[in-house]
C-alpha atoms as a PDB file:
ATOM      1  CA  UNK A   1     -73.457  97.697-167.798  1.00  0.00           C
ATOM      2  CA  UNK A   2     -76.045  95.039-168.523  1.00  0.00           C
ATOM      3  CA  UNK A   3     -75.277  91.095-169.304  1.00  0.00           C
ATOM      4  CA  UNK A   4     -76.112  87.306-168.361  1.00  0.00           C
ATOM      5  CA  UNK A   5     -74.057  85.502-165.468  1.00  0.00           C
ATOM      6  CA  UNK A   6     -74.280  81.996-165.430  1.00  0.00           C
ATOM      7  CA  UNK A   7     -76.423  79.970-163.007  1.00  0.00           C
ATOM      8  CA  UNK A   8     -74.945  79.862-159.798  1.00  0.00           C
ATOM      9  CA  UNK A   9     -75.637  78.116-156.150  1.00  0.00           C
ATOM     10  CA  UNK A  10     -76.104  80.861-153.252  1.00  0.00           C
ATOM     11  CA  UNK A  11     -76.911  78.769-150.588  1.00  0.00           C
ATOM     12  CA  UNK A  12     -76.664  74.905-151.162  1.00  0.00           C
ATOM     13  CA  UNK A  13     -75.182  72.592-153.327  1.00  0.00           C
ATOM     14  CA  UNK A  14     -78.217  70.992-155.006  1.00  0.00           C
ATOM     15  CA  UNK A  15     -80.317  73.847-154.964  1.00  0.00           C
ATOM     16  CA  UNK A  16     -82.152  74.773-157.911  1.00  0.00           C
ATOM     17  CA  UNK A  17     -80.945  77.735-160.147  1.00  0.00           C
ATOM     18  CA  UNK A  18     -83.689  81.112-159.654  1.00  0.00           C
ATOM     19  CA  UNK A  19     -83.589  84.353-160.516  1.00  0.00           C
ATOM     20  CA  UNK A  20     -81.225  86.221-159.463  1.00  0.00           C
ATOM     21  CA  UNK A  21     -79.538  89.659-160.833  1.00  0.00           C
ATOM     22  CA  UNK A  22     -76.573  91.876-159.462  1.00  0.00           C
ATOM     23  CA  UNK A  23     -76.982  95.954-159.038  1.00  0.00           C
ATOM     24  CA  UNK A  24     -73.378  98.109-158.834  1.00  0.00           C
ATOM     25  CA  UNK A  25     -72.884  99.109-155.315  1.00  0.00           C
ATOM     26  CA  UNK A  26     -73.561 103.127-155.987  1.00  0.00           C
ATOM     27  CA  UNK A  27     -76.860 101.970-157.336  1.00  0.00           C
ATOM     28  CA  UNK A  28     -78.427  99.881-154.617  1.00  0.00           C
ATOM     29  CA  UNK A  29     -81.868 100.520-153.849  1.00  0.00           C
ATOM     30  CA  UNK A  30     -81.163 100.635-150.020  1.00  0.00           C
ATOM     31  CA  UNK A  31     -78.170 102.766-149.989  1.00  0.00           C
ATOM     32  CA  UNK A  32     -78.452 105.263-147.946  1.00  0.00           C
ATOM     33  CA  UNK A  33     -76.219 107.892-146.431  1.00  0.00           C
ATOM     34  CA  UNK A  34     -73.856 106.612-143.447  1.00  0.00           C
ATOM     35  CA  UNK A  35     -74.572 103.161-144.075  1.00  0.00           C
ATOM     36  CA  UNK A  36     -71.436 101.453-144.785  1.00  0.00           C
ATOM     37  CA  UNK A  37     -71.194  99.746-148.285  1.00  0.00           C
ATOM     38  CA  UNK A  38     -67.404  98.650-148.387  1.00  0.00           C
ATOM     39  CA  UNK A  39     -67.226  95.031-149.554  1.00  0.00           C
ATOM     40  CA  UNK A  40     -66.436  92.797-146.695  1.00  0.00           C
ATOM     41  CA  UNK A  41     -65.218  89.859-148.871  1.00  0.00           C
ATOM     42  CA  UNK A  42     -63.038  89.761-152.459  1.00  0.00           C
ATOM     43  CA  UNK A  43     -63.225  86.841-154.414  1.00  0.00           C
ATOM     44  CA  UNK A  44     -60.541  86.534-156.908  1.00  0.00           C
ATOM     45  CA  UNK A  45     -60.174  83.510-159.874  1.00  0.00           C
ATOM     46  CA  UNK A  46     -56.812  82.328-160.745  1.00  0.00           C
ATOM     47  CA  UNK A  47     -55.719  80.043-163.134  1.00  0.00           C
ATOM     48  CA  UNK A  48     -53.485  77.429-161.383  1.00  0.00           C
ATOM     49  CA  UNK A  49     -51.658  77.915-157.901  1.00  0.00           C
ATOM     50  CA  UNK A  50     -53.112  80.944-156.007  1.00  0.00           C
ATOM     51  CA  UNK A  51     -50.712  80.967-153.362  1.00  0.00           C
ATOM     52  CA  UNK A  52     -48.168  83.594-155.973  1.00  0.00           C
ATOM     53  CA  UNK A  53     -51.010  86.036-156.224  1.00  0.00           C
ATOM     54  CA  UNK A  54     -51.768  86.627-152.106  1.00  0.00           C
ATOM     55  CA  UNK A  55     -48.599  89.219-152.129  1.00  0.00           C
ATOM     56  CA  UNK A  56     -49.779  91.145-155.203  1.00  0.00           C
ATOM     57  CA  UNK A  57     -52.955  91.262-154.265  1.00  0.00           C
ATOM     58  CA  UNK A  58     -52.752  92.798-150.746  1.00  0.00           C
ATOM     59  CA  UNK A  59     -49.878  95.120-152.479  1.00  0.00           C
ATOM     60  CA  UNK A  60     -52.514  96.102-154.889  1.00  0.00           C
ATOM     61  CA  UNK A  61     -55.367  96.544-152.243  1.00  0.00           C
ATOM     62  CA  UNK A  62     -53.002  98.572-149.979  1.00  0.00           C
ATOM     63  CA  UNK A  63     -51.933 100.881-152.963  1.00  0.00           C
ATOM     64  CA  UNK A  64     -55.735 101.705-154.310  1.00  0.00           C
ATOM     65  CA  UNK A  65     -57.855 100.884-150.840  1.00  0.00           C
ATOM     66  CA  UNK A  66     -55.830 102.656-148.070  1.00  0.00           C
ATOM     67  CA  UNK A  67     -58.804 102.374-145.739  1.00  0.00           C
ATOM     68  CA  UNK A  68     -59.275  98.435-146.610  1.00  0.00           C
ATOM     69  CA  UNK A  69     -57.309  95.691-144.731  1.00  0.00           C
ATOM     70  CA  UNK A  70     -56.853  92.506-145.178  1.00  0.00           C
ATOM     71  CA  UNK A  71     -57.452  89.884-142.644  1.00  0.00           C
ATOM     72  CA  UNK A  72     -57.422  86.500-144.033  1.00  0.00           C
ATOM     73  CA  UNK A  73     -56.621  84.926-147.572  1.00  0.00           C
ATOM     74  CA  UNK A  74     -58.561  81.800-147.617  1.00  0.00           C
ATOM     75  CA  UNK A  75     -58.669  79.644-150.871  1.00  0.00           C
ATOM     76  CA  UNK A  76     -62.290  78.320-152.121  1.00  0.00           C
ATOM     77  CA  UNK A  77     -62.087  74.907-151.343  1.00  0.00           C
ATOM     78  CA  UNK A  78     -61.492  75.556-148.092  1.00  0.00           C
ATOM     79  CA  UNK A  79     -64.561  77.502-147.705  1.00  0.00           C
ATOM     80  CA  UNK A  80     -66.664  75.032-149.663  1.00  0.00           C
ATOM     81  CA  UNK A  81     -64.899  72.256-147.565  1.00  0.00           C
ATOM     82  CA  UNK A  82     -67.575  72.205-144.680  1.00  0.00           C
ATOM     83  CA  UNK A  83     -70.328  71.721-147.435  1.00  0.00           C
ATOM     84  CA  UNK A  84     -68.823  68.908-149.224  1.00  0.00           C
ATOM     85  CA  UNK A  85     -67.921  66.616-146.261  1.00  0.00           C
ATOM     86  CA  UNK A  86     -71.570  65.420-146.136  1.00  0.00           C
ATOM     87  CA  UNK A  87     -72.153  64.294-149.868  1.00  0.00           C
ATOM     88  CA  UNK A  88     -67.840  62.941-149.226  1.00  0.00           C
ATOM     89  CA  UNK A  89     -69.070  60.308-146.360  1.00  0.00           C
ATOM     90  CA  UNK A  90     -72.302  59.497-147.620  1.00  0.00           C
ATOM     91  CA  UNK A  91     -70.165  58.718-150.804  1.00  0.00           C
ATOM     92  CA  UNK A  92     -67.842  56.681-148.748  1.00  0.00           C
ATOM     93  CA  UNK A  93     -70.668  54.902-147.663  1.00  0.00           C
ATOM     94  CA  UNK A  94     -72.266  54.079-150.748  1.00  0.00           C
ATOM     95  CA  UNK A  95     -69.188  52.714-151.960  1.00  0.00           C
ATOM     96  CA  UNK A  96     -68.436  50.631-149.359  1.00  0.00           C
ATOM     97  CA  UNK A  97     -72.071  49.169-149.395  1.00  0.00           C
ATOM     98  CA  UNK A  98     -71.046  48.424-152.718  1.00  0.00           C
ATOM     99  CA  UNK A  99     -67.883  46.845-152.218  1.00  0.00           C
ATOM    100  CA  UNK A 100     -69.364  44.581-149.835  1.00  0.00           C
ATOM    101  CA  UNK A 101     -72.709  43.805-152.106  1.00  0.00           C
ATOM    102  CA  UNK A 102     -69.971  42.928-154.780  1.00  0.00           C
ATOM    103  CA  UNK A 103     -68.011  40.503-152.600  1.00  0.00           C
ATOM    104  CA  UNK A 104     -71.261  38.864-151.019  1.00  0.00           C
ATOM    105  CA  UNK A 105     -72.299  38.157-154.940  1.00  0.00           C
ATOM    106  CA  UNK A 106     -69.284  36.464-155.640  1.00  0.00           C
ATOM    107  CA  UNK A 107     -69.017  34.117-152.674  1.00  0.00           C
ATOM    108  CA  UNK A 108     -73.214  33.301-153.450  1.00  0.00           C
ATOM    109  CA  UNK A 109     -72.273  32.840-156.745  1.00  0.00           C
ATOM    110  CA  UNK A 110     -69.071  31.030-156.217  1.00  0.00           C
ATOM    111  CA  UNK A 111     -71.140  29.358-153.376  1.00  0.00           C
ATOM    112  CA  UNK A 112     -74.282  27.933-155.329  1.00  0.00           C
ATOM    113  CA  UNK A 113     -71.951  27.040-159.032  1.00  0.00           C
ATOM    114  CA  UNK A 114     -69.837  24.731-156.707  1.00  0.00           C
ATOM    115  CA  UNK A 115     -72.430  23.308-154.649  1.00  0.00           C
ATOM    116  CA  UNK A 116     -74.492  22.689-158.597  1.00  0.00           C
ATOM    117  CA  UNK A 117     -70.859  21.335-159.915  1.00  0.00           C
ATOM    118  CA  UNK A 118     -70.803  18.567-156.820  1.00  0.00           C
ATOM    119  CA  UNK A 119     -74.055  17.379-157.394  1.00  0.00           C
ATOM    120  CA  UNK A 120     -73.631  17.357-161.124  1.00  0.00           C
ATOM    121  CA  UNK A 121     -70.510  15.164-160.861  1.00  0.00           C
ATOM    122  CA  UNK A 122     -72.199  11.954-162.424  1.00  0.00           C
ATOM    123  CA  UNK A 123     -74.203  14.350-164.915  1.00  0.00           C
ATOM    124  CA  UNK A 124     -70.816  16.273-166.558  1.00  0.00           C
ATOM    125  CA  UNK A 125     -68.986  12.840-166.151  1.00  0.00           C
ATOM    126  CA  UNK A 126     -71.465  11.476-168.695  1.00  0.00           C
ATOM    127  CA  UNK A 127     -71.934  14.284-170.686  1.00  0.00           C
ATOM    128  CA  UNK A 128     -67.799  13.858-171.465  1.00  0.00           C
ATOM    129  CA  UNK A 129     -68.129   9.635-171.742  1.00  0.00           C
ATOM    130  CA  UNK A 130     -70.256  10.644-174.330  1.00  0.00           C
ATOM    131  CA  UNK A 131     -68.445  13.077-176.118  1.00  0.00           C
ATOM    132  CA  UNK A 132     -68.730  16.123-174.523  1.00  0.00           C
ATOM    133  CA  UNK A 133     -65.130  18.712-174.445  1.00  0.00           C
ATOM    134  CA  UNK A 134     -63.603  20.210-171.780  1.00  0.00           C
ATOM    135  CA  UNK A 135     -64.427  23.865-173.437  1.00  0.00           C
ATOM    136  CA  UNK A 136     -68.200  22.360-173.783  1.00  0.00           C
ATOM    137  CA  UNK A 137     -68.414  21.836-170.167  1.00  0.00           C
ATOM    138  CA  UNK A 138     -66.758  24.942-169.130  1.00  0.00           C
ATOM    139  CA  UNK A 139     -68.453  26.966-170.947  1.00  0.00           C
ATOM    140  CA  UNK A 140     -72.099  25.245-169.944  1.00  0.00           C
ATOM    141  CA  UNK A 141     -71.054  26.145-166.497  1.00  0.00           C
ATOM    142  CA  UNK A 142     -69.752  29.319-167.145  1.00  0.00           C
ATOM    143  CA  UNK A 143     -73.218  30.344-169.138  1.00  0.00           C
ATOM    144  CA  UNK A 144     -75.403  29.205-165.951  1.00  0.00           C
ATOM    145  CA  UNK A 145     -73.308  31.668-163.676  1.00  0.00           C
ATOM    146  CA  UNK A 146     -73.481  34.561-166.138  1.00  0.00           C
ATOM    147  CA  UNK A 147     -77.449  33.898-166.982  1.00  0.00           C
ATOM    148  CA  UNK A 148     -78.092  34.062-163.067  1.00  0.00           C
ATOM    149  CA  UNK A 149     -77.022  37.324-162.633  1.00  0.00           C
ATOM    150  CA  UNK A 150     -78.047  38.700-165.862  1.00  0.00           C
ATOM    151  CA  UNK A 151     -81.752  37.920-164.177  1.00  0.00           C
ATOM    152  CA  UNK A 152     -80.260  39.765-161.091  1.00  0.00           C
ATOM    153  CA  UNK A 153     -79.129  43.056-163.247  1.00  0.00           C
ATOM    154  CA  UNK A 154     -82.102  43.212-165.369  1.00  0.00           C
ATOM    155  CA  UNK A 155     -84.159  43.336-162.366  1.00  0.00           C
ATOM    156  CA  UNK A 156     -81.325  45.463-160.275  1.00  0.00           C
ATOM    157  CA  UNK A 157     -81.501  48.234-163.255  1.00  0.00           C
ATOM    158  CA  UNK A 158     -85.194  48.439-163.111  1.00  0.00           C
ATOM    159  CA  UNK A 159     -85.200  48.788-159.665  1.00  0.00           C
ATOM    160  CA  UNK A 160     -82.619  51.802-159.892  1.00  0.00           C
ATOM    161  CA  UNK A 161     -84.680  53.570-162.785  1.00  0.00           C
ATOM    162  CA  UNK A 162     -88.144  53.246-160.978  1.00  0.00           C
ATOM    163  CA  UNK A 163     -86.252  54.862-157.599  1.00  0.00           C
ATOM    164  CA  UNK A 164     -84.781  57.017-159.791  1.00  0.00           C
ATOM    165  CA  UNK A 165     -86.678  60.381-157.654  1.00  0.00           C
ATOM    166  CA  UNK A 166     -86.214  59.215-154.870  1.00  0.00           C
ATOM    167  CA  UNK A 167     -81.789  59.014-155.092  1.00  0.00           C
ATOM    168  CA  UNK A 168     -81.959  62.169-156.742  1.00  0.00           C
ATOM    169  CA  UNK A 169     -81.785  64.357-153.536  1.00  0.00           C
ATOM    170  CA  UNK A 170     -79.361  61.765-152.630  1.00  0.00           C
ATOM    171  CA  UNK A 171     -77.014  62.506-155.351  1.00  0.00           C
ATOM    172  CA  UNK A 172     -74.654  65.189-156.395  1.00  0.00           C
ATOM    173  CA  UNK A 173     -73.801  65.854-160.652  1.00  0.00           C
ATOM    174  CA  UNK A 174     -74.317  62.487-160.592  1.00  0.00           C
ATOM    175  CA  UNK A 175     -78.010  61.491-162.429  1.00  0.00           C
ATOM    176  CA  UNK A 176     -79.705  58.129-160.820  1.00  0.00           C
ATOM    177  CA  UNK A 177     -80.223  57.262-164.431  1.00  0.00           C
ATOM    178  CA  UNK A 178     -76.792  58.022-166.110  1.00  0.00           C
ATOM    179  CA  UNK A 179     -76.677  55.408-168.766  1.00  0.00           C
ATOM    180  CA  UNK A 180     -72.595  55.945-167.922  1.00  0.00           C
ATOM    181  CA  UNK A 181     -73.054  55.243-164.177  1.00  0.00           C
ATOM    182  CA  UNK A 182     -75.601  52.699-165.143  1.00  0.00           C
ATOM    183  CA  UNK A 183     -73.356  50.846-167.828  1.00  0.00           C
ATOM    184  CA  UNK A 184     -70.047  50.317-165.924  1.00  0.00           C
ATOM    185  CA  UNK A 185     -71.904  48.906-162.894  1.00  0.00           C
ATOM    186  CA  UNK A 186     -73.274  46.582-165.127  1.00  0.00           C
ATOM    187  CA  UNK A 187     -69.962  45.679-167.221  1.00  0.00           C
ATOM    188  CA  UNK A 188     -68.483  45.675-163.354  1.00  0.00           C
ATOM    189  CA  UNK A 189     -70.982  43.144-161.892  1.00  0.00           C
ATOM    190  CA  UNK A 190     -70.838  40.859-165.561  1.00  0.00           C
ATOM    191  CA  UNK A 191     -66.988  41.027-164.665  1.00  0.00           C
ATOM    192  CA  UNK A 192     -67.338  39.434-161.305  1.00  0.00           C
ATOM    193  CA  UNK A 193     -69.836  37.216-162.114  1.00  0.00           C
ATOM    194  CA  UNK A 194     -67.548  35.680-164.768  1.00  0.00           C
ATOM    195  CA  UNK A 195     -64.646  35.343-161.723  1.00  0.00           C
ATOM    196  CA  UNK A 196     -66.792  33.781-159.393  1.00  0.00           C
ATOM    197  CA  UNK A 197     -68.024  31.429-162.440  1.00  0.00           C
ATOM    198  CA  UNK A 198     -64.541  30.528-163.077  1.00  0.00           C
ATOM    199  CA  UNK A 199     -62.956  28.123-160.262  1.00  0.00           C
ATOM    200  CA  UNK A 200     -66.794  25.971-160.143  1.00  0.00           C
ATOM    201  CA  UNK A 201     -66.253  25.796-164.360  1.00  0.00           C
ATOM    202  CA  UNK A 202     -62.828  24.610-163.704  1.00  0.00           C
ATOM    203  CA  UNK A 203     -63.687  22.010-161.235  1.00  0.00           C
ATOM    204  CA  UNK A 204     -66.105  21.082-163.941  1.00  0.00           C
ATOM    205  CA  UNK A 205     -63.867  20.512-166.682  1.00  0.00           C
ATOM    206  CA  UNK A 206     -61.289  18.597-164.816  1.00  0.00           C
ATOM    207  CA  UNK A 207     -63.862  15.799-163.554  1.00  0.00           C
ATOM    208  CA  UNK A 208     -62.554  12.172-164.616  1.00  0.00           C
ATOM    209  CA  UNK A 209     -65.689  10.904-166.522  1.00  0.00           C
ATOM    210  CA  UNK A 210     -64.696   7.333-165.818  1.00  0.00           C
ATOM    211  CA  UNK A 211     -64.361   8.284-161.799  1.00  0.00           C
ATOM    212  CA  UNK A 212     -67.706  10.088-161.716  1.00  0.00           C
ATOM    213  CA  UNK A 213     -69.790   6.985-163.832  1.00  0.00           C
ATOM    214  CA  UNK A 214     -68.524   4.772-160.588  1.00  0.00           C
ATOM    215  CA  UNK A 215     -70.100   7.196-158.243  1.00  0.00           C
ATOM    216  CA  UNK A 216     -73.186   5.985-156.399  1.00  0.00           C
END
């Protein structure tokens, strides 16, 4: 019998597919007699629970292989477990690094819009004595949030696609330069931008023009 398998990983996770082809037992070049050929594992795919099939298949095993016993029944992702744990924490990582990038861009943000907004009293108290709406000013203060860190992800996304090799080896099915990955870490960052925007632009909008003209 002659056909294609798929690609498949021998030895690591991230390893690169090579040639590789499969020769029936009885046909092995380096069979030779006395040496013992018995398979010493069986790997068997289920669809759904494989916990049902153990019985049958030791049954079957017993019935057709009286010389073969079977020790242990051990599920896949158990035996994959030890190599996934690495790529699991330094995901873990990653993500928190995130998390915490995320929250110390909203209190900057939220940090440098309010400091802008105090300073700016007299300014936006003007601007509405002269005519200027509440939406007007919100939204003034609202684009000077959003513009900052549009800078900051234009410059954070070139960054990411110019290290692009060097997170490969870093990354599992997961490309440095998904446009995906790429795209909701963008909409994600927009959407906290906007939040830390929000209480400054408020503060903004509710300014008494006639308090803030008396200001020194």
């Amino acid at each position: 019998m002659i056909g294609v398998a798929e690609n498949a990983r021998v030895f690591d996770l991230v390893e690169d597919p090579r040639p590789v082809f499969y020769v029936p037992l009885d046909q092995r070049p380096d069979r030779a007699p006395g040496v013992d050929m018995t398979p010493k594992a069986l790997v068997v795919r289920s669809a759904g629970d494989p916990a049902p099939l153990v019985a049958r298949l030791r049954a079957l095993i017993k019935d057709t292989a009286t010389t073969i016993r079977t020790r242990r029944v051990i599920a896949m992702s158990e035996v994959l477990a030890p190599r996934y744990e690495p790529w699991e924490l330094a995901a873990r990582m990653f993500a928190g690094f995130a998390i915490l990038a995320i929250v110390l861009t909203v209190i900057g943000l939220h940090g440098v819009l309010s400091y802008l907004v105090s300073i700016r009293r007299r300014e936006l108290g003007v601007r509405m004595a002269l005519g200027a709406s509440q939406g007007r000013v919100l939204a003034m203060i609202l684009r000077e949030g959003v513009g900052r860190i549009a800078i900051g992800l234009a410059i954070g996304v070139a960054i990411a696609l110019l290290a692009a090799r060097v997170l490969k080896p870093l990354l599992y099915q997961v490309s440095p330069s998904d446009p995906l990955v790429i795209g909701v870490a963008v909409v994600v960052l927009a959407a906290c931008a906007v939040l830390a925007s929000a209480l400054p632009a408020r503060r903004a909008m509710s300014i008494d023009p006639s308090s803030a003209l008396r200001e020194e």
